[in-house]
N, C-alpha and C. Protein backbone atom coordinates (compact mmCIF):
# COMPACT_ATOMS: atom_id res chain seq x y z
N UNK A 1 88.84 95.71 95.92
CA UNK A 1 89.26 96.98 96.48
C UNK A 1 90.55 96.82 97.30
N UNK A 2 90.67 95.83 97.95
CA UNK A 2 91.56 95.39 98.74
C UNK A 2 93.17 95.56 98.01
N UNK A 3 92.74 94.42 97.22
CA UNK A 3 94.09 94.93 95.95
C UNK A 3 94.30 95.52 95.36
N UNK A 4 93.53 96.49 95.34
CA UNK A 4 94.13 97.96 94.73
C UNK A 4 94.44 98.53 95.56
N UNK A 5 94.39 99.18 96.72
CA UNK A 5 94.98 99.27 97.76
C UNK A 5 96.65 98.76 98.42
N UNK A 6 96.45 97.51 98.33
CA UNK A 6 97.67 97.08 98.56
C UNK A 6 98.11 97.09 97.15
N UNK A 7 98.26 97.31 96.00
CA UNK A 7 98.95 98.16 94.85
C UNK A 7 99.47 99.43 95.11
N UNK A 8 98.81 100.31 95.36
CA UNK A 8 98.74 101.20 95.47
C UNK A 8 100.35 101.45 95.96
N UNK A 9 99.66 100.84 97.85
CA UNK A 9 100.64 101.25 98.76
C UNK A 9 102.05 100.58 98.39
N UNK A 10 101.96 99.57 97.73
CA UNK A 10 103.45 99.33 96.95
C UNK A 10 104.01 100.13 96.13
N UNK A 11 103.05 100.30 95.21
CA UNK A 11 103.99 101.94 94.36
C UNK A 11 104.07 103.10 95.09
N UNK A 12 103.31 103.63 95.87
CA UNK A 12 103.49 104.58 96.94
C UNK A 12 105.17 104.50 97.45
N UNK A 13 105.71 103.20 98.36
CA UNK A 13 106.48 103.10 98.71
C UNK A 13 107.77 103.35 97.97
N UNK A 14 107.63 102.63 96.28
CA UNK A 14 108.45 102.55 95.36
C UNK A 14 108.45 104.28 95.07
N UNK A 15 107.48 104.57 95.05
CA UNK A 15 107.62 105.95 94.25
C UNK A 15 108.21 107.19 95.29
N UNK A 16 108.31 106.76 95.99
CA UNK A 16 108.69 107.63 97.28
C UNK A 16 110.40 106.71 97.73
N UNK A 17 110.51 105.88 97.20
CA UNK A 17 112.27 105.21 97.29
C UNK A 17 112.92 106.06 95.93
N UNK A 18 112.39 105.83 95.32
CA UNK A 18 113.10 106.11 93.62
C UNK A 18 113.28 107.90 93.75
N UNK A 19 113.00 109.27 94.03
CA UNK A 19 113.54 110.19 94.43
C UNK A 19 114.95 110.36 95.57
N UNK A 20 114.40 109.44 96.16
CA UNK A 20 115.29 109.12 97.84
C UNK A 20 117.01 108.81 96.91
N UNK A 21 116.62 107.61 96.28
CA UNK A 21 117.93 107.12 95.39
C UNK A 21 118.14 107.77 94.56
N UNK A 22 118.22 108.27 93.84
CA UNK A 22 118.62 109.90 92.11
C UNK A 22 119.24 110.74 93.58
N UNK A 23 118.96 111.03 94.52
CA UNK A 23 119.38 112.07 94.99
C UNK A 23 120.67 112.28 95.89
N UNK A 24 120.73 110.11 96.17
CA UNK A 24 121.93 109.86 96.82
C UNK A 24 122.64 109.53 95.64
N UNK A 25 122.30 109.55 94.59
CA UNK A 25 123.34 109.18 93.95
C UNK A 25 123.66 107.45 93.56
N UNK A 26 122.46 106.70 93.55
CA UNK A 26 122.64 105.52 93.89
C UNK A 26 123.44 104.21 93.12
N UNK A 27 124.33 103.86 93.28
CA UNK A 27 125.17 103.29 92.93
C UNK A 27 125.48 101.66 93.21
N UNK A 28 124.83 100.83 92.11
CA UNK A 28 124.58 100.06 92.34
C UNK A 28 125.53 98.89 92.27
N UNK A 29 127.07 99.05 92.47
CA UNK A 29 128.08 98.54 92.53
C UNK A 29 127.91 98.35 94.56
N UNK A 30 127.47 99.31 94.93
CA UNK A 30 127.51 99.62 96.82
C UNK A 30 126.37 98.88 97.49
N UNK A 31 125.99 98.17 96.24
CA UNK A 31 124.43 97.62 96.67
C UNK A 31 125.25 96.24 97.49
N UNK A 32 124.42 96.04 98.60
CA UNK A 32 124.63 95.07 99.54
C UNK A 32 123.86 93.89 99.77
N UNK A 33 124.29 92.52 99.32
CA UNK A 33 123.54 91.35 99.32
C UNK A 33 123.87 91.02 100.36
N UNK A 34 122.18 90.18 100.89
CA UNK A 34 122.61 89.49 101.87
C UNK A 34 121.32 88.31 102.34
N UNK A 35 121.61 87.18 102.35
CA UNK A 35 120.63 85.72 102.53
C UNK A 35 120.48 85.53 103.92
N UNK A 36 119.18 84.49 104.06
CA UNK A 36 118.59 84.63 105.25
C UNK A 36 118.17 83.30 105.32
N UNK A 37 118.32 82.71 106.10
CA UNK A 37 117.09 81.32 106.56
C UNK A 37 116.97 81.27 108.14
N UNK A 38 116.09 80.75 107.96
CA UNK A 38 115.18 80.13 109.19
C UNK A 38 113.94 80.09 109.67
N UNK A 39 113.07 80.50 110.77
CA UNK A 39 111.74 79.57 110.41
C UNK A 39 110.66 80.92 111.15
N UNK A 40 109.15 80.47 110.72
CA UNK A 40 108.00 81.70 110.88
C UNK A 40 107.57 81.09 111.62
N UNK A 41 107.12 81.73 112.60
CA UNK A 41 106.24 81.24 113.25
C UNK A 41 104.57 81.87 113.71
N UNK A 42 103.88 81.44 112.81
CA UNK A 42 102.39 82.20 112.73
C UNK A 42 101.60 82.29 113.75
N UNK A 43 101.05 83.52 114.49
CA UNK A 43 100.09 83.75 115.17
C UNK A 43 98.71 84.13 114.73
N UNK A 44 98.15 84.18 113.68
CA UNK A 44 97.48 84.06 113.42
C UNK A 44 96.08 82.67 113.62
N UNK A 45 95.07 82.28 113.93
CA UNK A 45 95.03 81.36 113.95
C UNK A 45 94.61 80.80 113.31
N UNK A 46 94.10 81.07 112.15
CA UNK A 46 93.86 79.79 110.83
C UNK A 46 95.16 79.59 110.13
N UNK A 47 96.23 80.84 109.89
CA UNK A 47 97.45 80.36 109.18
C UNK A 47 98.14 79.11 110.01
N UNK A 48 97.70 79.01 111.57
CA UNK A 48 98.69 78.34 113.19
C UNK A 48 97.83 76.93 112.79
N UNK A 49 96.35 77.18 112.01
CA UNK A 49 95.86 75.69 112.07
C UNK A 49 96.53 74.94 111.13
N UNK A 50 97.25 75.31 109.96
CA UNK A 50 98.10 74.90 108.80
C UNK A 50 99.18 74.10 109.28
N UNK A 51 100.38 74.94 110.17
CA UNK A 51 101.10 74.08 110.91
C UNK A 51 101.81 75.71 111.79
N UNK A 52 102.32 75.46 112.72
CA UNK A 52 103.26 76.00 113.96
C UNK A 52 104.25 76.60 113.29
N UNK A 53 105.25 75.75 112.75
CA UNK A 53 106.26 76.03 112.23
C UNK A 53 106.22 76.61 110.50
N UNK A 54 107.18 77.32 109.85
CA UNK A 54 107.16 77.51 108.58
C UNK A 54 108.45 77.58 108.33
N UNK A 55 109.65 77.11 107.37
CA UNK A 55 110.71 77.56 107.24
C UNK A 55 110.41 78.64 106.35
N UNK A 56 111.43 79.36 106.74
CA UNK A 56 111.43 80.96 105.52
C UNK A 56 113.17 80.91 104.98
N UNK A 57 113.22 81.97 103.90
CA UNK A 57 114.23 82.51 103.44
C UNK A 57 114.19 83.62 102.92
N UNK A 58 115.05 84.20 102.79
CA UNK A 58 114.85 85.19 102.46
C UNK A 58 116.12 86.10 101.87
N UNK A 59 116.08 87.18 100.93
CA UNK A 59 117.18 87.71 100.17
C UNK A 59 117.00 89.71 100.19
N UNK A 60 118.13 89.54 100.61
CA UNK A 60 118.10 91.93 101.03
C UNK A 60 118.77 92.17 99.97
N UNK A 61 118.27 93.28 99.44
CA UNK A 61 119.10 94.26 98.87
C UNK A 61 119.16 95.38 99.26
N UNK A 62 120.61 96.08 100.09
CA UNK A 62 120.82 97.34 100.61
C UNK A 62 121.26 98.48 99.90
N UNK A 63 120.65 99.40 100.02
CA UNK A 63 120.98 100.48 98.86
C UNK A 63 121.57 101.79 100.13
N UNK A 64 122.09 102.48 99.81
CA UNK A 64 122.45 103.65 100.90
C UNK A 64 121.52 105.10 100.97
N UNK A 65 120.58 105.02 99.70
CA UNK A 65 119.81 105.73 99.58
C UNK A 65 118.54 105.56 100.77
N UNK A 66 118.10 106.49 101.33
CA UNK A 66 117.22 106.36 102.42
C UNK A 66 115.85 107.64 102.76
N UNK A 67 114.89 107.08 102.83
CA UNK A 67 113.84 108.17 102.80
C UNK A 67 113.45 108.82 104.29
N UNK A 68 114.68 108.39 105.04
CA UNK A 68 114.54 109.03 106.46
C UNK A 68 116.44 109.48 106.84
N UNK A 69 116.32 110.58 107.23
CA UNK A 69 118.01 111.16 107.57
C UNK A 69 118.59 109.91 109.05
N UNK A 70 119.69 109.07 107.95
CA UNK A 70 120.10 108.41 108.74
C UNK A 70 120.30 106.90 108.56
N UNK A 71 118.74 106.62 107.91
CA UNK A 71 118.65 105.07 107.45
C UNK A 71 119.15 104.94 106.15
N UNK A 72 119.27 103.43 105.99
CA UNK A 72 119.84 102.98 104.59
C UNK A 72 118.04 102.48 103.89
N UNK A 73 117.83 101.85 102.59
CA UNK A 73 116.77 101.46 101.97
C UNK A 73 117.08 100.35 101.76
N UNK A 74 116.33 99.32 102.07
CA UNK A 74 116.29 97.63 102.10
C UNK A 74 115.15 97.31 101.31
N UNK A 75 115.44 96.44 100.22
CA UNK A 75 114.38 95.81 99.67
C UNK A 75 114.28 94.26 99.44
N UNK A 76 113.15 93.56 100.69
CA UNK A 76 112.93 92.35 101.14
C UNK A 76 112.25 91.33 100.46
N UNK A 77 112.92 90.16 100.05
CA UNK A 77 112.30 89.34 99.50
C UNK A 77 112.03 88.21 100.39
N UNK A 78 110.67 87.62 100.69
CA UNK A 78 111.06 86.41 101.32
C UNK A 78 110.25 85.45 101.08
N UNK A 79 110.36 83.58 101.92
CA UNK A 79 109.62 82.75 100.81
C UNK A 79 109.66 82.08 102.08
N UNK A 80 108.16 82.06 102.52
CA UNK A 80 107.68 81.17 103.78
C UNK A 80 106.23 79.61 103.10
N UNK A 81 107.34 78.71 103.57
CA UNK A 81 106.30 77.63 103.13
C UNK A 81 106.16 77.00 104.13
N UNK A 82 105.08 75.76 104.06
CA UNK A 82 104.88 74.67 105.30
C UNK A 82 105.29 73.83 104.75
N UNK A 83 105.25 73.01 103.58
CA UNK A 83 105.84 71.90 103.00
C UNK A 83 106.58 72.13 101.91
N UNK A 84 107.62 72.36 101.67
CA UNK A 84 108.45 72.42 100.88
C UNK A 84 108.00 72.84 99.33
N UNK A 85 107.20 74.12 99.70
CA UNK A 85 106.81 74.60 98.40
C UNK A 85 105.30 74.04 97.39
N UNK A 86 105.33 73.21 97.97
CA UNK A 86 104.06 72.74 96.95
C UNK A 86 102.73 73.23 97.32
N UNK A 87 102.54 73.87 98.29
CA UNK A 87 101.32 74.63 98.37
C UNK A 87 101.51 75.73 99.90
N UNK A 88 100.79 76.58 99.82
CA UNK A 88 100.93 76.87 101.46
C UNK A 88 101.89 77.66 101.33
N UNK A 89 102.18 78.67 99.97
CA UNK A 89 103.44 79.25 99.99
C UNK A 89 103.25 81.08 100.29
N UNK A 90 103.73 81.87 100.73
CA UNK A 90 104.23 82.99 100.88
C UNK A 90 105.23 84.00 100.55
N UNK A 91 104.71 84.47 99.97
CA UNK A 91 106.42 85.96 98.72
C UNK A 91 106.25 87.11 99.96
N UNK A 92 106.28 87.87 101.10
CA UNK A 92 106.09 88.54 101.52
C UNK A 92 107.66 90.06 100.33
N UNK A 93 107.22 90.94 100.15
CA UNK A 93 108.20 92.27 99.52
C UNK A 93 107.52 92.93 100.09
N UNK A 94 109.06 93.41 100.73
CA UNK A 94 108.71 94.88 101.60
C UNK A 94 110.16 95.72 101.46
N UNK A 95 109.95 96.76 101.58
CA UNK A 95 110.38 97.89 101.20
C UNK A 95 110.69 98.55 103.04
N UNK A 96 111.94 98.62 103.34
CA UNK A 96 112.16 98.87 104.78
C UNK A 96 113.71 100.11 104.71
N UNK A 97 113.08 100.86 106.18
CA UNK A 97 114.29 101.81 106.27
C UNK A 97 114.75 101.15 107.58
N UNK A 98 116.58 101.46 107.25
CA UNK A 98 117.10 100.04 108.29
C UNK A 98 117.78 101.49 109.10
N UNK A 99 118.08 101.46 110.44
CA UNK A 99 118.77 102.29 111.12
C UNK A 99 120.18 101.33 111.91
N UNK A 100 121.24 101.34 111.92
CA UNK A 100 122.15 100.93 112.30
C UNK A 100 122.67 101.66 113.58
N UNK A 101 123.23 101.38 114.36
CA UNK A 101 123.82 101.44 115.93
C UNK A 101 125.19 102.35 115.47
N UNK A 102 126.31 101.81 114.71
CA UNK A 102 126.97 102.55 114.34
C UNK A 102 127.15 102.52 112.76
N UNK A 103 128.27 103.18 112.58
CA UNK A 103 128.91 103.02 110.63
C UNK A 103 129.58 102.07 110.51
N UNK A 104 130.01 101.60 111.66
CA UNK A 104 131.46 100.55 111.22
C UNK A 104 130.84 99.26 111.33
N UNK A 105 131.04 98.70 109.93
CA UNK A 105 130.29 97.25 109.87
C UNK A 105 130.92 95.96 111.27
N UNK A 106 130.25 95.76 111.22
CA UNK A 106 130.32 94.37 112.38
C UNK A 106 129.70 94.06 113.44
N UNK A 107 130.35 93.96 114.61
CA UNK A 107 129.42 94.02 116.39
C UNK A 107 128.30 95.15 116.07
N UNK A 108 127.74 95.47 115.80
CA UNK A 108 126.98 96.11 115.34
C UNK A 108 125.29 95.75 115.85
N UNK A 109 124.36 96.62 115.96
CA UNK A 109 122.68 96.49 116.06
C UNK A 109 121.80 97.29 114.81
N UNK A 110 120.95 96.92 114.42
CA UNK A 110 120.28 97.55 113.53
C UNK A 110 118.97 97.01 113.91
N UNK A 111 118.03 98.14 113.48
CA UNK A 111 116.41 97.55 113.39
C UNK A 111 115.65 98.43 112.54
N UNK A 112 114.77 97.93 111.60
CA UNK A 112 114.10 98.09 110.44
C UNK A 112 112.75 98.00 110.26
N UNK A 113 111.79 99.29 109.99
CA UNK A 113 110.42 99.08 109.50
C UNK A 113 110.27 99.29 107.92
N UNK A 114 109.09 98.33 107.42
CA UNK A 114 108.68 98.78 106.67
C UNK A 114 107.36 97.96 106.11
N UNK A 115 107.22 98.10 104.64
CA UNK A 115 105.71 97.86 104.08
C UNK A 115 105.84 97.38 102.87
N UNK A 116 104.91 96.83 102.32
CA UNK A 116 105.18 95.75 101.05
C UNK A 116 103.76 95.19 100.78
N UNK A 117 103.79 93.98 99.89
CA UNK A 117 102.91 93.48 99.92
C UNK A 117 103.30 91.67 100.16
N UNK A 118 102.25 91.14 100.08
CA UNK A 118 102.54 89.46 99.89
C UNK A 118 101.39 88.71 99.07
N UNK A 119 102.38 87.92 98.21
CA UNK A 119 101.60 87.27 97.52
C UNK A 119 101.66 85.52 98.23
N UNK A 120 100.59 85.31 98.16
CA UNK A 120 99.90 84.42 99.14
C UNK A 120 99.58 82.99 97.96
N UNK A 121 99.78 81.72 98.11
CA UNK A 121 99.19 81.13 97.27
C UNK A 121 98.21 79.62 98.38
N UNK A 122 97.41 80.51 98.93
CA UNK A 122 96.45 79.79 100.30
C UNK A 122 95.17 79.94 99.61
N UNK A 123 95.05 78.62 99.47
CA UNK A 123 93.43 78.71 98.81
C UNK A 123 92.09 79.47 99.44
N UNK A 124 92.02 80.80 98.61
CA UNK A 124 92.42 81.09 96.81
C UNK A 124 93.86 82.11 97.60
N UNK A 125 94.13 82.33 96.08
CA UNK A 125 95.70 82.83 96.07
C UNK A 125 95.23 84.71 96.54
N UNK A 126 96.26 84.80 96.84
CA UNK A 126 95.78 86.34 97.03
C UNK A 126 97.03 87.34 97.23
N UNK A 127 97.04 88.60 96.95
CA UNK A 127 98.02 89.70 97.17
C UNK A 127 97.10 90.70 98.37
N UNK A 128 98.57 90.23 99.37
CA UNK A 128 98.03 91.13 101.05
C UNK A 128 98.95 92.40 101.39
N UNK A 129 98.44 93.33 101.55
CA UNK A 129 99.17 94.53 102.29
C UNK A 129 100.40 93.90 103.23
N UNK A 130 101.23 94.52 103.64
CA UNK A 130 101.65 93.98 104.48
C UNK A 130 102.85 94.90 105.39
N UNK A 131 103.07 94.56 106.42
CA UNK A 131 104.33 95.55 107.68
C UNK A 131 104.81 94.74 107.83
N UNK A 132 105.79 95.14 108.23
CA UNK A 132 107.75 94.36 108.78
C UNK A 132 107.90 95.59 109.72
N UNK A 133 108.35 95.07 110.72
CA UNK A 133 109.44 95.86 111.84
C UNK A 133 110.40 94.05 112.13
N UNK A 134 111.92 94.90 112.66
CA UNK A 134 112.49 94.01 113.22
C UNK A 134 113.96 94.66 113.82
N UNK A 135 115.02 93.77 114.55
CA UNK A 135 116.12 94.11 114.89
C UNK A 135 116.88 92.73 114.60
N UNK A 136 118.10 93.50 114.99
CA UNK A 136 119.27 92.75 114.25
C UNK A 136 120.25 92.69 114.88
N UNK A 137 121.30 92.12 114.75
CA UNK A 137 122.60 92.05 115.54
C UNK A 137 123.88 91.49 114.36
N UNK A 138 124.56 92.26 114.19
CA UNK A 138 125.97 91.69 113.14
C UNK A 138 127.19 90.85 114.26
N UNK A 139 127.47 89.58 114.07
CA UNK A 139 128.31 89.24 114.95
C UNK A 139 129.59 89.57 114.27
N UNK A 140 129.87 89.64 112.99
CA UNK A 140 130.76 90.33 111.87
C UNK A 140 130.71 90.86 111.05
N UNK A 141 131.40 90.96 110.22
CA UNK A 141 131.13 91.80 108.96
C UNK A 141 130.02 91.10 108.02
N UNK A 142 130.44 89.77 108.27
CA UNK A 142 129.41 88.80 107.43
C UNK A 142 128.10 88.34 107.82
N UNK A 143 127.90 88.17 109.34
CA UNK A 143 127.31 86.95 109.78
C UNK A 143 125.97 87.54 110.29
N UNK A 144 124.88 87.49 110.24
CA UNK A 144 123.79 88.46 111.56
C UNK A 144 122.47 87.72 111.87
N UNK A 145 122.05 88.00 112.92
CA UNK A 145 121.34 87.38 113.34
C UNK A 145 119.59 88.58 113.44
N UNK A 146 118.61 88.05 112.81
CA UNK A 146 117.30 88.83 112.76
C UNK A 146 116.38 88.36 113.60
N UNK A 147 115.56 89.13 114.18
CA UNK A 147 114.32 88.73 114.13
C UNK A 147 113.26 89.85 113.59
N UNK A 148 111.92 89.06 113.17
CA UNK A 148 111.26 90.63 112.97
C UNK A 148 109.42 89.91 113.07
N UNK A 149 108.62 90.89 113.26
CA UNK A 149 107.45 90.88 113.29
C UNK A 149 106.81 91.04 112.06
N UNK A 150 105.65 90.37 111.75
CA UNK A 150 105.07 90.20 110.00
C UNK A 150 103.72 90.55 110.20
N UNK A 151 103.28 91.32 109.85
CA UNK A 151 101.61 91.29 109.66
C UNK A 151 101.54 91.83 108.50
N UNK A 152 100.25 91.17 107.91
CA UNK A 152 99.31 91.34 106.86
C UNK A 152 97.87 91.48 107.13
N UNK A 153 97.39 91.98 105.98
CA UNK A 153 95.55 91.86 106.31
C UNK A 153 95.37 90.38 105.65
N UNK A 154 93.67 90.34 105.81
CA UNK A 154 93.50 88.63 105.59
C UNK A 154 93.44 88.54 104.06
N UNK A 155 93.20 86.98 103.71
CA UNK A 155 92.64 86.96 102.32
C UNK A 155 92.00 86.14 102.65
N UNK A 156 91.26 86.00 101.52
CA UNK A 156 89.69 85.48 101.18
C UNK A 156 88.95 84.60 101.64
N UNK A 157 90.33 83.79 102.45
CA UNK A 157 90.21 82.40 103.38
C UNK A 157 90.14 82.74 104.48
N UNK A 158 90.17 83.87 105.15
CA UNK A 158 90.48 84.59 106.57
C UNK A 158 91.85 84.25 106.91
N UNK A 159 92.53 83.73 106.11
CA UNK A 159 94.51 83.96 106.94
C UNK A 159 94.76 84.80 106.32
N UNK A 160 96.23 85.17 107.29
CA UNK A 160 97.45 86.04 107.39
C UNK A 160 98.50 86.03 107.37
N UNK A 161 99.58 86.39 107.07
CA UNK A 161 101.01 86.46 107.06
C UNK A 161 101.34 87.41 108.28
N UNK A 162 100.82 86.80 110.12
CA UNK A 162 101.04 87.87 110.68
C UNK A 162 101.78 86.64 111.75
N UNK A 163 103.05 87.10 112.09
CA UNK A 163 103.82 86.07 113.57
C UNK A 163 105.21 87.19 113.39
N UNK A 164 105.55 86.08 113.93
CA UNK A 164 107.39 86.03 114.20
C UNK A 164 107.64 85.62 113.18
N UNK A 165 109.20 85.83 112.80
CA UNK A 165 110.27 85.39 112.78
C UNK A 165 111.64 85.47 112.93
N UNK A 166 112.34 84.34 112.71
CA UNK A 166 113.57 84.31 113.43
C UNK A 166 114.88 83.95 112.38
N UNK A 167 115.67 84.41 111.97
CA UNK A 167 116.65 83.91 110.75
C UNK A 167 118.04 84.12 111.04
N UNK A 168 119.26 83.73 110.60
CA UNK A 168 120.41 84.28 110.23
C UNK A 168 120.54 84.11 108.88
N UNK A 169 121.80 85.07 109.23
CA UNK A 169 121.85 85.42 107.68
C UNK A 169 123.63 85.64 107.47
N UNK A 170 124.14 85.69 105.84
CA UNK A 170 125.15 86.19 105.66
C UNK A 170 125.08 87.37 104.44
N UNK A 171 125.73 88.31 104.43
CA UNK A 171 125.91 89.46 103.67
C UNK A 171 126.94 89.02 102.46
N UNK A 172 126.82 90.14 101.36
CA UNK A 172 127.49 89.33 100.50
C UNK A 172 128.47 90.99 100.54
């Protein structure tokens, strides 16, 4: 039931972006890349018994289309492991409306909610609901600095994809 649910609320999200974009006109030449690293840090406490630390990464795609007057539409990919991938891994996608401080790219603040799911591969593997909020800071046009808050519901093992994290990033 769980995962249909968190299905659900993923196409929910999608299906409620995809009007938002036809209506701006969405143009995917304006689409905005932009990479991320640095590290999770889980509060949860069976994910915290795994290890403290997690490096993450992570990849945006900014669209200008937005389902709130004002925000842009971000769609989040990210990849939190404890050991370099071989087990213990995390896909968190989320679907976020970003609000920016001003228009003019650079010195700039932004901060972003949204919802997704995560696919989990923590014995057993599992697909979790999941929220993002966070803020941001552009030191340039290129360069920015995130942090953001992660929660998920549990899977089957009783962990979560719920802490901090902390990244920079560059825009493409």
């Amino acid at each position: 039931m769980k995962r249909l649910l968190t299905l659900g609320a993923i196409g929910s999200a999608f299906a409620l972006a995809l009007p938002a974009a036809a209506q701006s006109g969405l143009d995917f030449e304006n689409t905005r890349l932009s990479l991320r690293a640095g590290g999770f840090f889980p509060i949860d406490e069976d994910t915290r018994d795994l290890d403290n630390f997690w490096f993450a990464a992570g990849v945006d795609f900014e669209f200008d289309a937005s389902l709130v007057k004002g925000a842009v539409t971000v769609i989040s990919v990210d990849w939190l492991t404890r050991v370099s991938g071989a087990r213990d891994n995390a896909f968190p996608i989320v679907v976020s409306q970003r609000w920016y401080s001003s228009q003019d790219p650079g010195r700039r603040s932004y901060w972003h909610v949204g919802i997704g799911a995560t696919a989990s591969d923590f014995r057993p593997a599992d697909i979790l609901f999941t929220a993002r909020a966070g803020i941001g800071l552009e030191m340039n046009e290129r360069v920015f600095f995130e942090a953001n808050i992660m929660w998920s519901d549990e899977d089957h093992g009783n962990r979560s994809v719920t802490g901090g994290a902390a990244f920079v990033g560059i825009r493409f």
